[in-house]
N, C-alpha and C. Protein backbone atom coordinates (compact mmCIF):
# COMPACT_ATOMS: atom_id res chain seq x y z
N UNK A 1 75.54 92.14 55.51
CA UNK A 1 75.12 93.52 55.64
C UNK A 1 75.85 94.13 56.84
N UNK A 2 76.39 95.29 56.65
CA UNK A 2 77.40 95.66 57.62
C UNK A 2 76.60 97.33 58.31
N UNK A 3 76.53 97.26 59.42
CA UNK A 3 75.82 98.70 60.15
C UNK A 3 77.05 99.14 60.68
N UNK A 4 77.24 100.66 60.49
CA UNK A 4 78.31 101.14 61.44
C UNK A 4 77.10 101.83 62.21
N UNK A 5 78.32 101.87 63.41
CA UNK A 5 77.92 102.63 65.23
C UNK A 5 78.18 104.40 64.86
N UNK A 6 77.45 105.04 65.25
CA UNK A 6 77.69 106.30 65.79
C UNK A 6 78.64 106.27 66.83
N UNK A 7 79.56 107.26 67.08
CA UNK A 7 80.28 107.23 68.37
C UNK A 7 80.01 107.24 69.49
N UNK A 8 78.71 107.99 69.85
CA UNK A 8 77.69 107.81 70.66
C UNK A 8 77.01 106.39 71.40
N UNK A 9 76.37 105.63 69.94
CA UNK A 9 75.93 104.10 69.96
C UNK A 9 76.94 103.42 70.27
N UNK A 10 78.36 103.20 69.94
CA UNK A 10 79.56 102.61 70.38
C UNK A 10 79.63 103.11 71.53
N UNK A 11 79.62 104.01 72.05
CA UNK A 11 79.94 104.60 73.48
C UNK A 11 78.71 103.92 74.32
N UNK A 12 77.34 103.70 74.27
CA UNK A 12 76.36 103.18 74.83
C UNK A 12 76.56 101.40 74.86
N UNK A 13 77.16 101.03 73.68
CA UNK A 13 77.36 99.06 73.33
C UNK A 13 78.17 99.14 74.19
N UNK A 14 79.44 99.85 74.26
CA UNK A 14 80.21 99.68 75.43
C UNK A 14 80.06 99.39 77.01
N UNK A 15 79.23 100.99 76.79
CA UNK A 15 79.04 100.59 78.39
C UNK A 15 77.74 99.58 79.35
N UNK A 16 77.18 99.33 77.96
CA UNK A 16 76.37 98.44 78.46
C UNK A 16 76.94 96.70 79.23
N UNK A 17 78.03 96.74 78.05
CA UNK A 17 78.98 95.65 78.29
C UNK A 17 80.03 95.32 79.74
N UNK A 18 80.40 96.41 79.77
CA UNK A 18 81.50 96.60 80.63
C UNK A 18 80.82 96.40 81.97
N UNK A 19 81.52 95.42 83.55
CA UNK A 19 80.49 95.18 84.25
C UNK A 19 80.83 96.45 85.42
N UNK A 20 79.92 96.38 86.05
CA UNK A 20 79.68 97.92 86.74
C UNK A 20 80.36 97.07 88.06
N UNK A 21 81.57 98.40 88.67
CA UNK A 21 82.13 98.24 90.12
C UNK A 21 81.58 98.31 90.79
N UNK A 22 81.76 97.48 91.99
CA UNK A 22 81.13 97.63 93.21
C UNK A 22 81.55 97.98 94.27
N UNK A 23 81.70 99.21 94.15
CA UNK A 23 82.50 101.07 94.63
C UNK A 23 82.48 100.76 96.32
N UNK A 24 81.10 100.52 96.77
CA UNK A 24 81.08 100.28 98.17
C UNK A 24 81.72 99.36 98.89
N UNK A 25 81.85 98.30 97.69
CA UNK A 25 82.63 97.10 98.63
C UNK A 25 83.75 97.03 98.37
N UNK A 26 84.62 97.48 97.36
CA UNK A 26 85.50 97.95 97.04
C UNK A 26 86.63 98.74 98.06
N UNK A 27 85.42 99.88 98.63
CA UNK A 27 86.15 100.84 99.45
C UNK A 27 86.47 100.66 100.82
N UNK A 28 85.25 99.45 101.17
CA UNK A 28 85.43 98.52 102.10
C UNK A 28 86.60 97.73 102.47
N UNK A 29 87.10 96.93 101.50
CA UNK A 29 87.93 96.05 101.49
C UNK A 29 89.10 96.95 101.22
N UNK A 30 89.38 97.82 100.63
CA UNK A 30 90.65 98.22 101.00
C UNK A 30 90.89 99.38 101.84
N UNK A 31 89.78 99.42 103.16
CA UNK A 31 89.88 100.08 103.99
C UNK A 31 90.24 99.45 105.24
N UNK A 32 89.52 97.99 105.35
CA UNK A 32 90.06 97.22 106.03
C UNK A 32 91.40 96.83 105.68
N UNK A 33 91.47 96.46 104.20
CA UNK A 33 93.51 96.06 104.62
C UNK A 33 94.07 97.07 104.92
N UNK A 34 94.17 98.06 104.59
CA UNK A 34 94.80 99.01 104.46
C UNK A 34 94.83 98.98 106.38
N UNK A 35 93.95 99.34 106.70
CA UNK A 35 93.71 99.23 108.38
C UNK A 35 94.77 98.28 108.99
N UNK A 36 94.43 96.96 108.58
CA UNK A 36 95.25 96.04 108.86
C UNK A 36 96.57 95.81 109.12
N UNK A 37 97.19 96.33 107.87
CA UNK A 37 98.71 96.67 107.60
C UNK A 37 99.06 97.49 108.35
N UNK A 38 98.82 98.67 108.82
CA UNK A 38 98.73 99.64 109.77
C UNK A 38 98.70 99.41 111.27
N UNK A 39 98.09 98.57 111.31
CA UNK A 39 97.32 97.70 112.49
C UNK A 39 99.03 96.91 112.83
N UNK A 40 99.45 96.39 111.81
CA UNK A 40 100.96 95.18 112.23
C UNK A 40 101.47 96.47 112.43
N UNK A 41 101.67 97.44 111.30
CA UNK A 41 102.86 98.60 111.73
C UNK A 41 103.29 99.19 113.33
N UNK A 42 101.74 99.58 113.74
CA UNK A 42 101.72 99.95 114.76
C UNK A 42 102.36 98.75 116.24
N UNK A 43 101.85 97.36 116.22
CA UNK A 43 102.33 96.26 116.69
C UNK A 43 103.47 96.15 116.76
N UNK A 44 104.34 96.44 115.43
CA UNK A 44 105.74 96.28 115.58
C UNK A 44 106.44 97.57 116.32
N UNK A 45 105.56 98.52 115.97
CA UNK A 45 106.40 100.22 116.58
C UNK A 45 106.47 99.80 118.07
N UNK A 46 105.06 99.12 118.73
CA UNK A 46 104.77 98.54 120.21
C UNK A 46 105.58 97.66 120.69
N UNK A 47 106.43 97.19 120.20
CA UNK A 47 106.92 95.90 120.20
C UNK A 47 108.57 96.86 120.10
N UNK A 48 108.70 97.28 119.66
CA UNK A 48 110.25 98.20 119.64
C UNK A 48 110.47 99.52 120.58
N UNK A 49 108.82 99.74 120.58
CA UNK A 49 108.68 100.75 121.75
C UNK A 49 109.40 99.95 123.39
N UNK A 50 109.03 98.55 123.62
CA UNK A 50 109.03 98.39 124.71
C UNK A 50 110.42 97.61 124.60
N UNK A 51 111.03 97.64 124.04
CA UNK A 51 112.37 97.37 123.85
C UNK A 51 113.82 98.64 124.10
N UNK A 52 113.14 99.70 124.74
CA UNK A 52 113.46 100.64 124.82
C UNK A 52 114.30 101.42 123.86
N UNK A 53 114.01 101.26 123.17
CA UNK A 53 114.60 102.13 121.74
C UNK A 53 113.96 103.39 121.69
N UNK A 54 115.23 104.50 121.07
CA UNK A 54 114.47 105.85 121.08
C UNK A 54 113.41 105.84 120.06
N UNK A 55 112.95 106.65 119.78
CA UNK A 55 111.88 106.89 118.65
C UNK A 55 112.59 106.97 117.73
N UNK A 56 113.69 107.43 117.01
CA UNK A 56 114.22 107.47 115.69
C UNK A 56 114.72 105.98 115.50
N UNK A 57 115.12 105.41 116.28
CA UNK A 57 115.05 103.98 116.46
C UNK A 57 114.06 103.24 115.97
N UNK A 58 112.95 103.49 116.58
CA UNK A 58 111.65 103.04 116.45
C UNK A 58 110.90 102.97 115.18
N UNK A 59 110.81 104.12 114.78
CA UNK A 59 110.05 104.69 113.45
C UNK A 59 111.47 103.84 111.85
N UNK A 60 112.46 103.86 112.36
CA UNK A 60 113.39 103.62 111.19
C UNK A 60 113.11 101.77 111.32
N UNK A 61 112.89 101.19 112.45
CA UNK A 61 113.09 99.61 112.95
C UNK A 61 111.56 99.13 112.42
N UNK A 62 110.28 100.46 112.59
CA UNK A 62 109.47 99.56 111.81
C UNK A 62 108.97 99.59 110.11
N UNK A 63 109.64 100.81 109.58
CA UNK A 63 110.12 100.99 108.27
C UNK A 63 110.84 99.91 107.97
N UNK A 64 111.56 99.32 108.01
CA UNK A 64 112.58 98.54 107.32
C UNK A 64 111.97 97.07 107.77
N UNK A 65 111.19 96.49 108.96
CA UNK A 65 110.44 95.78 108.94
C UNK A 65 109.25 95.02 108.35
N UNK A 66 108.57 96.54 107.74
CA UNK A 66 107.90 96.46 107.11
C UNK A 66 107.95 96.58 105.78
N UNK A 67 108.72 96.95 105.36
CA UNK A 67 109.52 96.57 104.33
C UNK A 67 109.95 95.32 103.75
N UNK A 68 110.33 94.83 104.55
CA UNK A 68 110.93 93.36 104.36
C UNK A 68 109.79 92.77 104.14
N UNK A 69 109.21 92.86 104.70
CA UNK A 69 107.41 91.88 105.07
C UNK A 69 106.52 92.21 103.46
N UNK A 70 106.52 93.16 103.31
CA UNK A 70 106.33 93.15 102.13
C UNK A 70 106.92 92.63 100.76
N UNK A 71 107.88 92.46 100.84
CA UNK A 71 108.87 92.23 99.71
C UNK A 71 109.01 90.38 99.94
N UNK A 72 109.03 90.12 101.35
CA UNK A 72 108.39 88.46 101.38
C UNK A 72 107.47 88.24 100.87
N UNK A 73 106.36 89.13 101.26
CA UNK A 73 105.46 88.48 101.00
C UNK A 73 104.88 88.44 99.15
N UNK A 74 105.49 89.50 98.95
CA UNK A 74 105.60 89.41 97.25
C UNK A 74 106.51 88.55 96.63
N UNK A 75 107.35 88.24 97.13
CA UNK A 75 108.42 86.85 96.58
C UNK A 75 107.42 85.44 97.05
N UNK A 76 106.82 85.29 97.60
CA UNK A 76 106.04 84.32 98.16
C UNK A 76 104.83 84.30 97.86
N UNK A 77 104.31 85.34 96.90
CA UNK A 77 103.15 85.22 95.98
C UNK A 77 101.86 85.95 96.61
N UNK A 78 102.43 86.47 98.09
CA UNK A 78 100.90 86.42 98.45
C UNK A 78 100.65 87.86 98.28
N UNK A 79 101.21 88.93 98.53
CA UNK A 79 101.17 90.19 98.43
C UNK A 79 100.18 90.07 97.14
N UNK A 80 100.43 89.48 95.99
CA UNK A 80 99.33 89.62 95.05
C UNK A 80 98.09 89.39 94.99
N UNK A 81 97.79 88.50 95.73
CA UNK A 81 96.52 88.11 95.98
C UNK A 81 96.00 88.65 96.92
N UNK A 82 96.49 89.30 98.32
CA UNK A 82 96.02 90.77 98.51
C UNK A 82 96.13 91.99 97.72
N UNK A 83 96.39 92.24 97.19
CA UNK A 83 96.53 93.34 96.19
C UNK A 83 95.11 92.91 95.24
N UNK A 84 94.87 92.00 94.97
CA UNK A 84 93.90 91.59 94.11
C UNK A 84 92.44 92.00 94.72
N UNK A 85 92.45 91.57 95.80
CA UNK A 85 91.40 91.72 96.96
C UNK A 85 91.13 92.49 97.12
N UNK A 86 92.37 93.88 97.61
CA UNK A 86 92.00 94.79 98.61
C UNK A 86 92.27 96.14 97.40
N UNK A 87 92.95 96.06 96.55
CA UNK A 87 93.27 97.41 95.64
C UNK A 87 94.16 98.24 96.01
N UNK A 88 93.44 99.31 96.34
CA UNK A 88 94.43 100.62 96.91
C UNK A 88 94.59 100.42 98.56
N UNK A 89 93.68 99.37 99.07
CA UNK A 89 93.98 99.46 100.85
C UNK A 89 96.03 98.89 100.74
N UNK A 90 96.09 97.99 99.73
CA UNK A 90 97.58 96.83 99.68
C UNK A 90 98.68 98.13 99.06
N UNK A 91 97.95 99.06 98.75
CA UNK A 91 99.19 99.95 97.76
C UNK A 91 99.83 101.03 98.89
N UNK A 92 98.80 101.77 99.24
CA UNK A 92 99.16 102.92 100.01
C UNK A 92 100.31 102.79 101.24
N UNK A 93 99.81 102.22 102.12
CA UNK A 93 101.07 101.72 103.19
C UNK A 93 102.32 101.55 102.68
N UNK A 94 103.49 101.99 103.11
CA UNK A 94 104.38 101.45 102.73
C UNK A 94 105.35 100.13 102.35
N UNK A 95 104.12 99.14 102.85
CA UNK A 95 104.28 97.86 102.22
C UNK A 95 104.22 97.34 100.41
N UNK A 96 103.37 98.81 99.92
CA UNK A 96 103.24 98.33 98.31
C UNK A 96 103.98 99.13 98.19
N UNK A 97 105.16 99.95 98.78
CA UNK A 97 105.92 100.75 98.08
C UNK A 97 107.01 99.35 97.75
N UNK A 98 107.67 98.36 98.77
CA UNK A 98 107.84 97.23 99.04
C UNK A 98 107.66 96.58 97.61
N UNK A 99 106.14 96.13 97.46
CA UNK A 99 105.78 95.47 96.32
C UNK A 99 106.19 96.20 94.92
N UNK A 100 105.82 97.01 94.92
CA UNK A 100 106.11 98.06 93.68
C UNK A 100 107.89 97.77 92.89
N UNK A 101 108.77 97.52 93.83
CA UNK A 101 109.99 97.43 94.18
C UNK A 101 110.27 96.08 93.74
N UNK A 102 110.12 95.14 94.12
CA UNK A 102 109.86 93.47 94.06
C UNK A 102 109.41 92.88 92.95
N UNK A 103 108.06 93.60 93.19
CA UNK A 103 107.52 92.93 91.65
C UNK A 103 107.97 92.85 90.71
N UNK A 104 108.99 93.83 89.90
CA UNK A 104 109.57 93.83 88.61
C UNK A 104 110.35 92.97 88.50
N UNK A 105 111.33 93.38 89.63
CA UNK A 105 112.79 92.17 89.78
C UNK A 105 111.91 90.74 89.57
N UNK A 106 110.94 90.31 90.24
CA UNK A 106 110.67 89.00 90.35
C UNK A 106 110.18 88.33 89.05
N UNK A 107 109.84 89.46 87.94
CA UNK A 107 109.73 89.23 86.20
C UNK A 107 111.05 88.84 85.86
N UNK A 108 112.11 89.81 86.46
CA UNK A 108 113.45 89.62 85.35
C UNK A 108 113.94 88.28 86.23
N UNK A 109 114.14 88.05 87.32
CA UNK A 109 114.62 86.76 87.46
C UNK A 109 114.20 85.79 86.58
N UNK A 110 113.21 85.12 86.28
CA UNK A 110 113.46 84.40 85.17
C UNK A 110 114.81 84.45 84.05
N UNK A 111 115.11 85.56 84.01
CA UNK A 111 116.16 85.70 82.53
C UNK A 111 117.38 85.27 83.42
N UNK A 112 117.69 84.72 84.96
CA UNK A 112 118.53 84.51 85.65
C UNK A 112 118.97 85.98 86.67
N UNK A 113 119.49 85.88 87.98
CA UNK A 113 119.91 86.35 88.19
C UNK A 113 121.61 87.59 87.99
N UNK A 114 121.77 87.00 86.85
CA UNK A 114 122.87 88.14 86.40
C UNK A 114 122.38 89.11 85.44
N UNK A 115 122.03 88.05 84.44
CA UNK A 115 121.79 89.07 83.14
C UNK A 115 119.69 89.32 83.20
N UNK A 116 118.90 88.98 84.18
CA UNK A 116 117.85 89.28 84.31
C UNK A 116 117.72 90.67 85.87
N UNK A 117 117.94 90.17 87.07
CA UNK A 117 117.81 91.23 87.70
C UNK A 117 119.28 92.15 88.03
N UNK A 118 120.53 91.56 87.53
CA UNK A 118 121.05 92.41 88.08
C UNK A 118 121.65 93.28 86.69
N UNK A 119 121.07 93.28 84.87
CA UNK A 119 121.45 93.86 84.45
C UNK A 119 120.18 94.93 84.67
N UNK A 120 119.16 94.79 84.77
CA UNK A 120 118.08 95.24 84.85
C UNK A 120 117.58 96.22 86.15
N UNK A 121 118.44 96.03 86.92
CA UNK A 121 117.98 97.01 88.37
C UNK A 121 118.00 97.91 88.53
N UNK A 122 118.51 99.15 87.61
CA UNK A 122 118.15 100.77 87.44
C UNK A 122 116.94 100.72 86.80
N UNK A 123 116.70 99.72 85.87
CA UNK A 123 115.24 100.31 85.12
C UNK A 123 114.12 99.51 85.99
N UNK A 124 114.24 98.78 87.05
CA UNK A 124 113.40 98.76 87.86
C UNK A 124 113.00 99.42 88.93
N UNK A 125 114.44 100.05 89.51
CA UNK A 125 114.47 100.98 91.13
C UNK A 125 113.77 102.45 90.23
N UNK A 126 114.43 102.49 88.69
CA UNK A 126 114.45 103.25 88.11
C UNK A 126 113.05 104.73 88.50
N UNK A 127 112.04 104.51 87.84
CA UNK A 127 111.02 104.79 88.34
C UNK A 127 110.58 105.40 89.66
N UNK A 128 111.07 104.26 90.53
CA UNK A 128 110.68 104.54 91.85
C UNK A 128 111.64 105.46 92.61
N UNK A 129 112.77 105.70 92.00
CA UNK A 129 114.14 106.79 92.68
C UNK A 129 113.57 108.03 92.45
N UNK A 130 113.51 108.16 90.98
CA UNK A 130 113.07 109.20 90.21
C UNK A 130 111.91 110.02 90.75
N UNK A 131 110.56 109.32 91.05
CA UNK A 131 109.72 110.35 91.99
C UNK A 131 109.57 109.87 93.42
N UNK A 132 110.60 109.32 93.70
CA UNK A 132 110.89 109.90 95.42
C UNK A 132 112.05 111.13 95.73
N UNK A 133 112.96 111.03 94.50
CA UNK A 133 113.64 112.14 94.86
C UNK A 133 113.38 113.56 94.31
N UNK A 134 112.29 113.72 93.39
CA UNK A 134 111.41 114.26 92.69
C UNK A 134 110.75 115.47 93.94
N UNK A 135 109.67 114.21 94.67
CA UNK A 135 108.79 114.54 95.61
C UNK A 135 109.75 115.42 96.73
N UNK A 136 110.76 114.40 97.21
CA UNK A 136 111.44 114.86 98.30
C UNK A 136 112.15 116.34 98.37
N UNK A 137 112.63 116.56 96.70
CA UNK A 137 113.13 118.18 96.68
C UNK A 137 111.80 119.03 96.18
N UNK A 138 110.68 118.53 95.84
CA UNK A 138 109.93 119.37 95.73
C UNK A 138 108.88 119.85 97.24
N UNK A 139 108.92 118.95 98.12
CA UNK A 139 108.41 118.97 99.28
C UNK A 139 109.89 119.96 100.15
N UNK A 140 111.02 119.68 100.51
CA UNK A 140 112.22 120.69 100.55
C UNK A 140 111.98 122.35 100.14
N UNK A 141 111.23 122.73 98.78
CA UNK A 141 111.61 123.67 98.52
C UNK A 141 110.21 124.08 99.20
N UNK A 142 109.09 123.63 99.07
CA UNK A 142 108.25 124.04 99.61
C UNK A 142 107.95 124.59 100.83
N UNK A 143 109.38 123.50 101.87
CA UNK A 143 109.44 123.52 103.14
C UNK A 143 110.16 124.93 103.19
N UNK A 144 111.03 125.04 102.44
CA UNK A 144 111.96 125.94 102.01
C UNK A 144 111.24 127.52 102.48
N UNK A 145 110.14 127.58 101.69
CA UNK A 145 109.06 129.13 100.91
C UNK A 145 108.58 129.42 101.80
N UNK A 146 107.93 128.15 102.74
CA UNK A 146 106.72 128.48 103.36
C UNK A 146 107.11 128.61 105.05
N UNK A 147 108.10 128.05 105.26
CA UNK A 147 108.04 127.04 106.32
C UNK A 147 109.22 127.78 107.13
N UNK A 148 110.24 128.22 106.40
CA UNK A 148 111.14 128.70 107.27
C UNK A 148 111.07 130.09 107.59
């Protein structure tokens, strides 16, 4: 004997099923990483600060630092398992821009390094070029209207 669902009743079986987030701790944990990551950023800016480097120095030395650190730590597995943990605290910083970057390539390696990441590396940067240079002339023109 076969009962069909109302869309309604399917919409209620569903959500009865589905297990409910736990929003608070959630926002927790990726407030602390997120903190965290921020927390090294700043360490390293301190750390280049007293190395007497100018500030454009500074700000570019802990960009590309942190950068790297990310992209280790996603070749080395662990970036994921923070990411798992923390959610959006592991994304936002510019360390999951890092991961975002990494992660794909580290699929196509398997197919080898020639014909896996290096036929494949526009349709991985792909994406990520596209709305940074997107953002960057749309933030430009804005700067453009308003600003000058």
């Amino acid at each position: 004997m076969k009962t069909t669902m109302s869309p309604y009743e399917y919409e209620q079986f569903i959500k009865d099923k589905l297990p409910k987030p736990r929003l608070f701790s959630n926002c927790i944990k990726a407030f602390v990483v997120g903190g965290l990551i921020c927390d090294v950023g700043q360490l390293i800016t301190n750390i280049l600060k007293g190395m007497s480097l100018s500030k454009d120095e500074v700000s570019a030395g802990t960009a590309i630092i942190l950068v790297f650190l990310g992209a280790l730590l996603t070749g080395l597995g662990i970036y994921d398992r923070i990411g798992r943990f923390a959610g959006a605290g592991s994304i936002v910083p510019i360390t999951g821009f890092s991961n975002s970057i990494v992660s794909p390539a580290m699929e196509f390696k398997r197919e080898g390094y020639i014909f896996g990441v290096g036929a494949r590396m526009f349709v991985v940067a792909g994406p990520v070029l596209v709305y940074g240079i997107s953002t960057s002339v749309l933030v430009g023109i804005i700067h453009f209207l308003f600003f000058s």
